[in-house]
Protein backbone atom coordinates (compact mmCIF):
# COMPACT_ATOMS: atom_id res chain seq x y z
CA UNK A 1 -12.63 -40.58 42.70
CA UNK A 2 -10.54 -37.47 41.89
CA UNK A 3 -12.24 -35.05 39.63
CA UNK A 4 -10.51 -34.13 35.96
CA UNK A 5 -10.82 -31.17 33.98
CA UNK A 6 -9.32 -31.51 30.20
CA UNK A 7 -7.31 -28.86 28.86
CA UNK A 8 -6.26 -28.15 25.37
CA UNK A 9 -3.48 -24.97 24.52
CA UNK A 10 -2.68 -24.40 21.20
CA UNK A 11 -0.86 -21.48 19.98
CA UNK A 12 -1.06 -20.12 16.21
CA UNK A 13 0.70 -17.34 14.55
CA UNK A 14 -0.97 -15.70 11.71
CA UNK A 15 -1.16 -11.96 10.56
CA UNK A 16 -3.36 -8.91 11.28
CA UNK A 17 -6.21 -8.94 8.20
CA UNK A 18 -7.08 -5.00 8.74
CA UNK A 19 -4.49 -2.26 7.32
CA UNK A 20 -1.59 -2.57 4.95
CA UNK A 21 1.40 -3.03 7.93
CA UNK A 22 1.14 -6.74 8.14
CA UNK A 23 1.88 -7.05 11.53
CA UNK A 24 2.28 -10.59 13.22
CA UNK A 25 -0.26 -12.11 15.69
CA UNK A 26 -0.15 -15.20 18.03
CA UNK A 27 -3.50 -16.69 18.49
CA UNK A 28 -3.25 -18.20 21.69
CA UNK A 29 -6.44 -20.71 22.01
CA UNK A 30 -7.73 -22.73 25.24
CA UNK A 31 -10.40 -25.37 25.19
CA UNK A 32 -11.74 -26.63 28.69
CA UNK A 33 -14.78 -29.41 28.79
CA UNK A 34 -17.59 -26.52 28.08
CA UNK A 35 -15.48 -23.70 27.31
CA UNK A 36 -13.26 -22.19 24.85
CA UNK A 37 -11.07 -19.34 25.45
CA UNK A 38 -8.97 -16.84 22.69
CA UNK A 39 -6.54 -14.32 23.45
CA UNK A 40 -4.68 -12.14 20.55
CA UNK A 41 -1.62 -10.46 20.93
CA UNK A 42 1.21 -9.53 19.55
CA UNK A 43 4.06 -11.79 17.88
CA UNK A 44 7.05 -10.23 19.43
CA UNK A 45 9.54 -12.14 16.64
CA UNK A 46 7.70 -10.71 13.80
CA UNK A 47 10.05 -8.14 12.32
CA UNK A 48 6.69 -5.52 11.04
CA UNK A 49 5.24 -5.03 14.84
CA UNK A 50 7.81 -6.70 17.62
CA UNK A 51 4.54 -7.31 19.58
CA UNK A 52 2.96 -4.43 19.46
CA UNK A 53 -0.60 -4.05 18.13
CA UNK A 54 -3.08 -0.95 17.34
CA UNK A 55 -6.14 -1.08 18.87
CA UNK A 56 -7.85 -2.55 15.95
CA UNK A 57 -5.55 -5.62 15.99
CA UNK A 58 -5.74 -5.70 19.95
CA UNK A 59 -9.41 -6.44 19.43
CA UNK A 60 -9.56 -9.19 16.72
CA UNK A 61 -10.36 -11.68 19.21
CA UNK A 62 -13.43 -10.14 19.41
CA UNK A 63 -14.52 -11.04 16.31
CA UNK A 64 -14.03 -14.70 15.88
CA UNK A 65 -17.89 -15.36 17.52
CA UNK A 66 -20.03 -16.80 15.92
CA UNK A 67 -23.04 -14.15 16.53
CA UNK A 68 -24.40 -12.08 13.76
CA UNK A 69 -22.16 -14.09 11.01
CA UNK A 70 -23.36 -15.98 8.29
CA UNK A 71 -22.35 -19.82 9.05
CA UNK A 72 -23.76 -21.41 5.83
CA UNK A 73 -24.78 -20.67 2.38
CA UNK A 74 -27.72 -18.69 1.40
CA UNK A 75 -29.44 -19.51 -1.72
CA UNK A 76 -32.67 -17.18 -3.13
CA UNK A 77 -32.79 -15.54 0.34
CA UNK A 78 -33.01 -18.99 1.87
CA UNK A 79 -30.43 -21.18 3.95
CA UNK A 80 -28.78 -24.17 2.04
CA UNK A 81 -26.62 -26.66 2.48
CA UNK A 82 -22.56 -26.38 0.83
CA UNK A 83 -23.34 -28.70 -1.91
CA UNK A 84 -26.75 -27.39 -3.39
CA UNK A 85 -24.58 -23.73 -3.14
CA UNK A 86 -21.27 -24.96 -5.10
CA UNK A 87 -23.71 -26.91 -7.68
CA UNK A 88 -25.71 -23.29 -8.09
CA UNK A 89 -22.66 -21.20 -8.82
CA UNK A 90 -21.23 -23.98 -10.76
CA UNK A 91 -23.83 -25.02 -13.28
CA UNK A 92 -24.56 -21.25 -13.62
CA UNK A 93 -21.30 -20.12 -14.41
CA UNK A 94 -21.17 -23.49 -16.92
CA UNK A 95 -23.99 -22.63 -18.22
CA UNK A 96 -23.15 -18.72 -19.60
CA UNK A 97 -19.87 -19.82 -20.68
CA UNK A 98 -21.75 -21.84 -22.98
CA UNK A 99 -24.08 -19.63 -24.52
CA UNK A 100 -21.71 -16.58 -24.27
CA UNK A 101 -18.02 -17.75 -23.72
CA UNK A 102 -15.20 -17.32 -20.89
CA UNK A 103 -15.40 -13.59 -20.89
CA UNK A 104 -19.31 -13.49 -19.92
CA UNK A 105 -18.14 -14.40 -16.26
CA UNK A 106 -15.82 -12.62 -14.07
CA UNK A 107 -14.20 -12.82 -10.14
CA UNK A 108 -14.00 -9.81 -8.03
CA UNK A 109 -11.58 -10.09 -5.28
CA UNK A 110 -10.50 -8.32 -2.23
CA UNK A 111 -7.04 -7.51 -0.87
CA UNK A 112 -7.28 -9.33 2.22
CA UNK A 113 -7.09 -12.88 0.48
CA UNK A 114 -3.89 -14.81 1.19
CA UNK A 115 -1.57 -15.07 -1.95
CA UNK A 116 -2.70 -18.81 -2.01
CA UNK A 117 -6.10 -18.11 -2.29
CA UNK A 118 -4.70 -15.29 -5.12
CA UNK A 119 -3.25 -18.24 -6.91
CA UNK A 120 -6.09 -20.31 -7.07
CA UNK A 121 -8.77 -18.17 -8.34
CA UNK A 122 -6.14 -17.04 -10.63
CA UNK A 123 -5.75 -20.65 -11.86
CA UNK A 124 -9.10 -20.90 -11.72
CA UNK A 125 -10.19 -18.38 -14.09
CA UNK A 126 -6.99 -17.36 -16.67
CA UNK A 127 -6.21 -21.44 -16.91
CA UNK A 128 -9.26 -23.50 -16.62
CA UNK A 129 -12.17 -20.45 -17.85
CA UNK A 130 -9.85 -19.28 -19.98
CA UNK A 131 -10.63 -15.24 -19.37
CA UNK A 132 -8.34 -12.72 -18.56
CA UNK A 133 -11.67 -11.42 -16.18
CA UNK A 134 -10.09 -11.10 -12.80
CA UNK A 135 -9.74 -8.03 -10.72
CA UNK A 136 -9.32 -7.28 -6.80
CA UNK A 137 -10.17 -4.16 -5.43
CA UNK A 138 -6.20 -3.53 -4.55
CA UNK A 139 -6.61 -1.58 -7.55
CA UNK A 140 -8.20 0.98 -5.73
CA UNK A 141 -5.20 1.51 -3.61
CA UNK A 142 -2.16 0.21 -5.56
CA UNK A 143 -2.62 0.81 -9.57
CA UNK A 144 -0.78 3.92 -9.44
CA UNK A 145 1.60 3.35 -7.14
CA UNK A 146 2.39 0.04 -9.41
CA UNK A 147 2.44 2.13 -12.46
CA UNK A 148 4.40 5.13 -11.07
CA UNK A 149 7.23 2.14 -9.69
CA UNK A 150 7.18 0.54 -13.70
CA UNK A 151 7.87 3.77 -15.06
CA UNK A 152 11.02 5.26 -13.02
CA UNK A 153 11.97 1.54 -12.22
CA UNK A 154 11.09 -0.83 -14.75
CA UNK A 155 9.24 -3.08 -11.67
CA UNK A 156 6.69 -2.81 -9.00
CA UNK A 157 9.01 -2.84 -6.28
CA UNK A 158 9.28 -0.69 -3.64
CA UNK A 159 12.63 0.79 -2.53
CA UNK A 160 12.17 1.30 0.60
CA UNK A 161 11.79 -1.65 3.64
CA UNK A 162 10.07 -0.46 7.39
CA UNK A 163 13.29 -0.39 9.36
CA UNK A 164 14.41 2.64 6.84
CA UNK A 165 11.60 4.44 8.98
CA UNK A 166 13.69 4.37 12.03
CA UNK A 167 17.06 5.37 10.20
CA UNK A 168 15.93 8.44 8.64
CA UNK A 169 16.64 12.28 9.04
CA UNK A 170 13.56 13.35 7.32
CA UNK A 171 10.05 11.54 7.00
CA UNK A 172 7.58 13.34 4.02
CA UNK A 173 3.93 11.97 4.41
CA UNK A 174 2.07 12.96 1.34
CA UNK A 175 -1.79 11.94 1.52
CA UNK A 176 -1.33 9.73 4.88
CA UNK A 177 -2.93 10.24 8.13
CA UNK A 178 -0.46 7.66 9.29
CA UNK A 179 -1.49 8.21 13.21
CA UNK A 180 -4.48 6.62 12.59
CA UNK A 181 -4.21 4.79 9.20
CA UNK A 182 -1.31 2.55 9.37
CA UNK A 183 -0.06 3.48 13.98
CA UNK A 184 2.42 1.05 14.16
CA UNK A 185 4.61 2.42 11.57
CA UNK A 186 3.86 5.79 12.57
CA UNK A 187 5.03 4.53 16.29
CA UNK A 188 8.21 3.47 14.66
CA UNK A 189 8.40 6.93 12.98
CA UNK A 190 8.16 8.12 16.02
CA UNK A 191 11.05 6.07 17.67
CA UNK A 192 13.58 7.28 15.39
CA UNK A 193 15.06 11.05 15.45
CA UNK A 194 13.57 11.86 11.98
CA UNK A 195 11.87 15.66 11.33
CA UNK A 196 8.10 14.83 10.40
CA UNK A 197 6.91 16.70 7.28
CA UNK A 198 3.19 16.29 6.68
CA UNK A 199 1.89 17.16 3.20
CA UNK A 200 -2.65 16.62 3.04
CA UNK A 201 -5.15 19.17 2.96
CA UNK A 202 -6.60 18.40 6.11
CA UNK A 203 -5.50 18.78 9.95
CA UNK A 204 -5.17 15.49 11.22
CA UNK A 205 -3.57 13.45 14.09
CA UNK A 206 -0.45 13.14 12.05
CA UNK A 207 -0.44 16.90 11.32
CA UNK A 208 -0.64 17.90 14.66
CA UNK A 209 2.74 15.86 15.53
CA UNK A 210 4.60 17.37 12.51
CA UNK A 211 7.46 19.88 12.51
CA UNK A 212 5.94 21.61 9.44
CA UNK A 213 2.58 21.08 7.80
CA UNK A 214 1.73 21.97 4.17
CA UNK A 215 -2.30 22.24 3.79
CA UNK A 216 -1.70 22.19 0.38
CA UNK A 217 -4.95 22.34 -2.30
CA UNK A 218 -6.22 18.73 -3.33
CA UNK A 219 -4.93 18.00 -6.20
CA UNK A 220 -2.02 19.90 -6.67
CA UNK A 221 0.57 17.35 -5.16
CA UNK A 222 2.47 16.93 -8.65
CA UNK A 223 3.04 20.53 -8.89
CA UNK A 224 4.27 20.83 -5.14
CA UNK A 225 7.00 18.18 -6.12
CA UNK A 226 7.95 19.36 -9.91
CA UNK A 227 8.64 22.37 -7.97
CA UNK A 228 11.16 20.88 -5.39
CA UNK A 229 12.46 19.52 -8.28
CA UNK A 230 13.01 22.90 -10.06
CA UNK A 231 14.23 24.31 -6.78
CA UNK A 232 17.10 21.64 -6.00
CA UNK A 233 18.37 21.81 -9.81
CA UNK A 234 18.33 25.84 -9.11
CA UNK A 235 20.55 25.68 -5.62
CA UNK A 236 22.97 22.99 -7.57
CA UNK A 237 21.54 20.08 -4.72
CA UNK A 238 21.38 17.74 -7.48
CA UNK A 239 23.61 14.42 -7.39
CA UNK A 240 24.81 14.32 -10.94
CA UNK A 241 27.07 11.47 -11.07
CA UNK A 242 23.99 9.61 -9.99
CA UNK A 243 21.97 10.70 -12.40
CA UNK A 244 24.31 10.40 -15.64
CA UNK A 245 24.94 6.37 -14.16
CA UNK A 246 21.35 5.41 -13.26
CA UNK A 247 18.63 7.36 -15.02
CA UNK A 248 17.33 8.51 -18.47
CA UNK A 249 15.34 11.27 -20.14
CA UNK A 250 16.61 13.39 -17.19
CA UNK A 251 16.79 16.55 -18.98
CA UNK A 252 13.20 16.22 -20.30
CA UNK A 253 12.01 16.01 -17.07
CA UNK A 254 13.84 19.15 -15.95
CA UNK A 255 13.01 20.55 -19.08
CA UNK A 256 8.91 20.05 -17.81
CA UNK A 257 9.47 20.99 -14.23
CA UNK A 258 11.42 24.71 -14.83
CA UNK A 259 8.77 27.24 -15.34
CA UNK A 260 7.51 25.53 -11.06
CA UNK A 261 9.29 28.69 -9.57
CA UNK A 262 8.61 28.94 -5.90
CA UNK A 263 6.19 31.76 -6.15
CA UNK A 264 4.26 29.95 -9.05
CA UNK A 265 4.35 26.95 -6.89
CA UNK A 266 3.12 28.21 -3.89
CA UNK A 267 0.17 29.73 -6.03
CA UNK A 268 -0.73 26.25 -7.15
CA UNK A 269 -0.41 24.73 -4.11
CA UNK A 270 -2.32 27.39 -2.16
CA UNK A 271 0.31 27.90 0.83
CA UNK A 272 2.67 30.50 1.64
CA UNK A 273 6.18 31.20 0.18
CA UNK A 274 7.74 31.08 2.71
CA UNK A 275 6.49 27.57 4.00
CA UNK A 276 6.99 26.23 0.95
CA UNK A 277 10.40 27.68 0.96
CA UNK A 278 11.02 26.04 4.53
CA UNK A 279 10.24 22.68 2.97
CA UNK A 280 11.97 23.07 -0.20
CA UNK A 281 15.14 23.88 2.18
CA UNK A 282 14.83 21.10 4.61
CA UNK A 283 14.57 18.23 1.42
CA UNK A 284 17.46 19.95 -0.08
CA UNK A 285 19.91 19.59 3.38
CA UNK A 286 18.75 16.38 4.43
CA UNK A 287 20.28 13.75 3.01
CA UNK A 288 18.62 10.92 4.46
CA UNK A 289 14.78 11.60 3.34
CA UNK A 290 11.88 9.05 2.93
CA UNK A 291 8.56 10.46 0.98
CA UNK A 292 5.89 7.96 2.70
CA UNK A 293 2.63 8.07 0.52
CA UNK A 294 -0.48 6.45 0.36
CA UNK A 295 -4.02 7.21 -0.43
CA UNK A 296 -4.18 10.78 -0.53
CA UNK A 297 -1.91 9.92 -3.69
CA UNK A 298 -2.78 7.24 -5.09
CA UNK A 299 -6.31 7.46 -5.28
CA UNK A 300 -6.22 10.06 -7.93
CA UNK A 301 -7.39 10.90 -11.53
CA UNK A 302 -3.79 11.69 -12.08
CA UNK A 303 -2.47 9.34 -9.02
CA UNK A 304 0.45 7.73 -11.40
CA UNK A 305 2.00 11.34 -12.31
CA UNK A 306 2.16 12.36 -8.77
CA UNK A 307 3.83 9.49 -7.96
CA UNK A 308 6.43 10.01 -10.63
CA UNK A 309 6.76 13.26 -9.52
CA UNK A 310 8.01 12.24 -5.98
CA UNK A 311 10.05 9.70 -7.39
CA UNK A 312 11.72 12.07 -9.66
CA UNK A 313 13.18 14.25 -6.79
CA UNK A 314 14.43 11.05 -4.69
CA UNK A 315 16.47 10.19 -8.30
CA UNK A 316 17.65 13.56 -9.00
CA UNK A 317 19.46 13.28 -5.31
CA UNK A 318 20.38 9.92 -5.77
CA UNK A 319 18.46 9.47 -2.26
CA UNK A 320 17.22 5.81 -2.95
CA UNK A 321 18.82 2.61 -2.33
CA UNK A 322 20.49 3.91 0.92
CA UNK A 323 19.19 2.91 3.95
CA UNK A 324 16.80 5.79 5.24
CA UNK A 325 16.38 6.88 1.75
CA UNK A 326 13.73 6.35 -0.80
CA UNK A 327 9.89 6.93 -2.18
CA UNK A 328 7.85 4.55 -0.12
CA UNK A 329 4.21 3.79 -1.08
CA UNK A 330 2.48 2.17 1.79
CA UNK A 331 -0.96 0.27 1.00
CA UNK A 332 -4.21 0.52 2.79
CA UNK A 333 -4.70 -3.14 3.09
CA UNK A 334 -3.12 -6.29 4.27
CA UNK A 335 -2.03 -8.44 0.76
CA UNK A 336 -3.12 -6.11 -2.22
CA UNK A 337 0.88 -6.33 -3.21
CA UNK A 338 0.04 -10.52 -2.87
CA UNK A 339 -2.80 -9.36 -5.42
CA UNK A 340 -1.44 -7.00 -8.00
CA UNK A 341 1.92 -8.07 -8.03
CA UNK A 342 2.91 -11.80 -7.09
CA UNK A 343 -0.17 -13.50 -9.14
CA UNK A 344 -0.61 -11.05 -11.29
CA UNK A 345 -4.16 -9.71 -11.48
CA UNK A 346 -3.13 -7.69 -13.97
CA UNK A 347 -4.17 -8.70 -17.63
CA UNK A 348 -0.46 -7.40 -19.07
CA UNK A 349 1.81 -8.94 -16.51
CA UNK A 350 2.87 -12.42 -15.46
CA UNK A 351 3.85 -13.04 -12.20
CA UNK A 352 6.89 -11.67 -10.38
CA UNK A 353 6.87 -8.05 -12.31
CA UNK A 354 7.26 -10.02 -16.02
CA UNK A 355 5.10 -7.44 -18.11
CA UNK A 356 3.58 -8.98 -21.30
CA UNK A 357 4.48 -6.10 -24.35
CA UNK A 358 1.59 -6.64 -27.19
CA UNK A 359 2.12 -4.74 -29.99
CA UNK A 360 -1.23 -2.40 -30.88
CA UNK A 361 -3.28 -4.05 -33.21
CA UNK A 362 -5.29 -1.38 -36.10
């Protein structure tokens, strides 16, 4: 009698859970009589990656063991089984809305849940509690980035899509170590012809690959970019008839940014003149520019003004809505946009960027 082996292929496709790029991955899973084999790789159709994968993403396969993970519930420091768990955190949660109402209870989420799972706990607690007490920490990451895109747009959305990466002149990364941080975008950077700019207080991977690298004090971002704002409306590079058809309170704004002078600037910012002169000049003659932000922004006491003040100078040029234009805030993890934006997490908002205006009551 002939000796059989079975064999069972499946492939999934699915998406990296680590940084904010999103990038596809095919699961590709094996199952023999005693054995079970996973590869990861890299979804050559999806359009964030084409196939390729950071190290990080290269390895998930390594994690899907079951060693060292917690495989069922854990009740008073003791193992349980599902239903004695669910009952727990049910009749517990049941039991202070009773004696203290919805808004004694509260869900804390993370950005790497899927939008689904967004939507349910959502559900879960604004429909069926009935309390507006639901967070994720995407917060962290995106609140000013959201509230800088409301203000100079009227809408979280972000003008900006990857491929603009590899159609650019001029790439401006403000408070991103993309290199390591978010590599696969920072590969694509790479790909293109663009001029790297690189705009963080510390040397780092990405710094070292720049063309010019402002080691600016922390902090002092806003001022850096109220005075490229003062210094294009000086040297006449600013695009008028875009600014009388698509923006408002322009002449405030200038109003605020004209005592930056470049030698006032550079003071603030803690670099040389001339640098900062080198900079100014290169925003001012490139037409196709993306500012790329992320953390070194946004997590900031005043993270929503520097924003604005990046967006400002990509208005007063009119450099947005162009392909390899625009002010592009990257996040640090996979779905916080799925999080803050499409569910709406936020108390004031309703889903799909539909704010919720409450007059102030006293």
């Amino acid at each position: 009698m002939a000796v059989t082996e079975f064999l069972s292929a499946r492939r999934s496709c699915t998406t990296c859970p680590y940084c904010g790029v999103g990038c596809g991955v095919t699961v590709d899973k094996e199952e023999r009589a005693d054995t079970t084999a996973i590869k990861v790789s890299g979804d050559t159709q999806h359009p964030a990656n084409f196939g390729k994968l950071c190290v990080k993403g290269a390895a998930l396969g390594e994690t899907l063991g079951e060693r060292d993970r917690l495989l069922r519930p854990r009740l008073h420091g003791k193992e349980c089984d599902w239903d004695s768990a669910m009952s727990y955190v049910a009749d517990s949660f049941a039991q202070n809305i009773r004696e203290y109402g919805p808004d004694s209870v509260a869900f804390y989420l993370s950005g790497q849940l899927l939008t689904e799972d967004y939507y349910v706990a959502n559900k879960l607690m604004k429909g069926f509690i009935g309390s507006a007490n639901i967070d994720t920490n995407s917060r962290l990451c995106m609140s000013s980035a959201v509230v800088g895109y409301k203000r100079a747009f009227g809408a979280d959305a972000v003008p900006c899509c990857y491929g603009d990466l590899e159609h650019t002149d001029l790439i401006i990364l403000i408070g991103s170590n993309a290199a390591w941080t978010h590599p696969i975008l920072f590969q694509r950077m790479q790909a293109g012809s663009a001029k790297l700019v690189v705009i963080d207080p510390r040397a780092s991977a990405t710094s070292e690959m720049a063309d010019l690298h402002l080691a600016i004090i922390p902090g002092s971002d806003a001022s850096l970019f109220n005075g490229l704002l003062n210094f294009l409306a000086q040297h006449n590079q600013l695009d008028h008839q875009y600014i009388q058809q698509h923006t408002q309170g322009f002449e405030d704004t200038l109003v605020a940014a004209q005592h930056w002078s470049l030698q006032q600037t550079a003071l603030a910012c803690g670099i040389s003149t001339e640098k900062l002169q080198a900079f100014f000049q290169l925003f001012a003659e490139t037409e196709k520019t993306i500012s790329f932000y992320s953390q070194g922004i946004n997590q900031s006491s005043s993270g929503s003004d520097k924003n604005n003040a990046i967006i400002n100078c990509h208005l007063a040029t009119g450099r947005i809505g162009k392909t390899g234009t625009g002010p592009f805030s990257i996040t640090g993890q996979p779905n916080a946009m799925g999080g803050v934006k499409w569910v709406a997490l936020r108390i004031c908002s309703l889903p799909i960027w539909n704010s919720i205006w409450m007059p102030l009551i006293g």
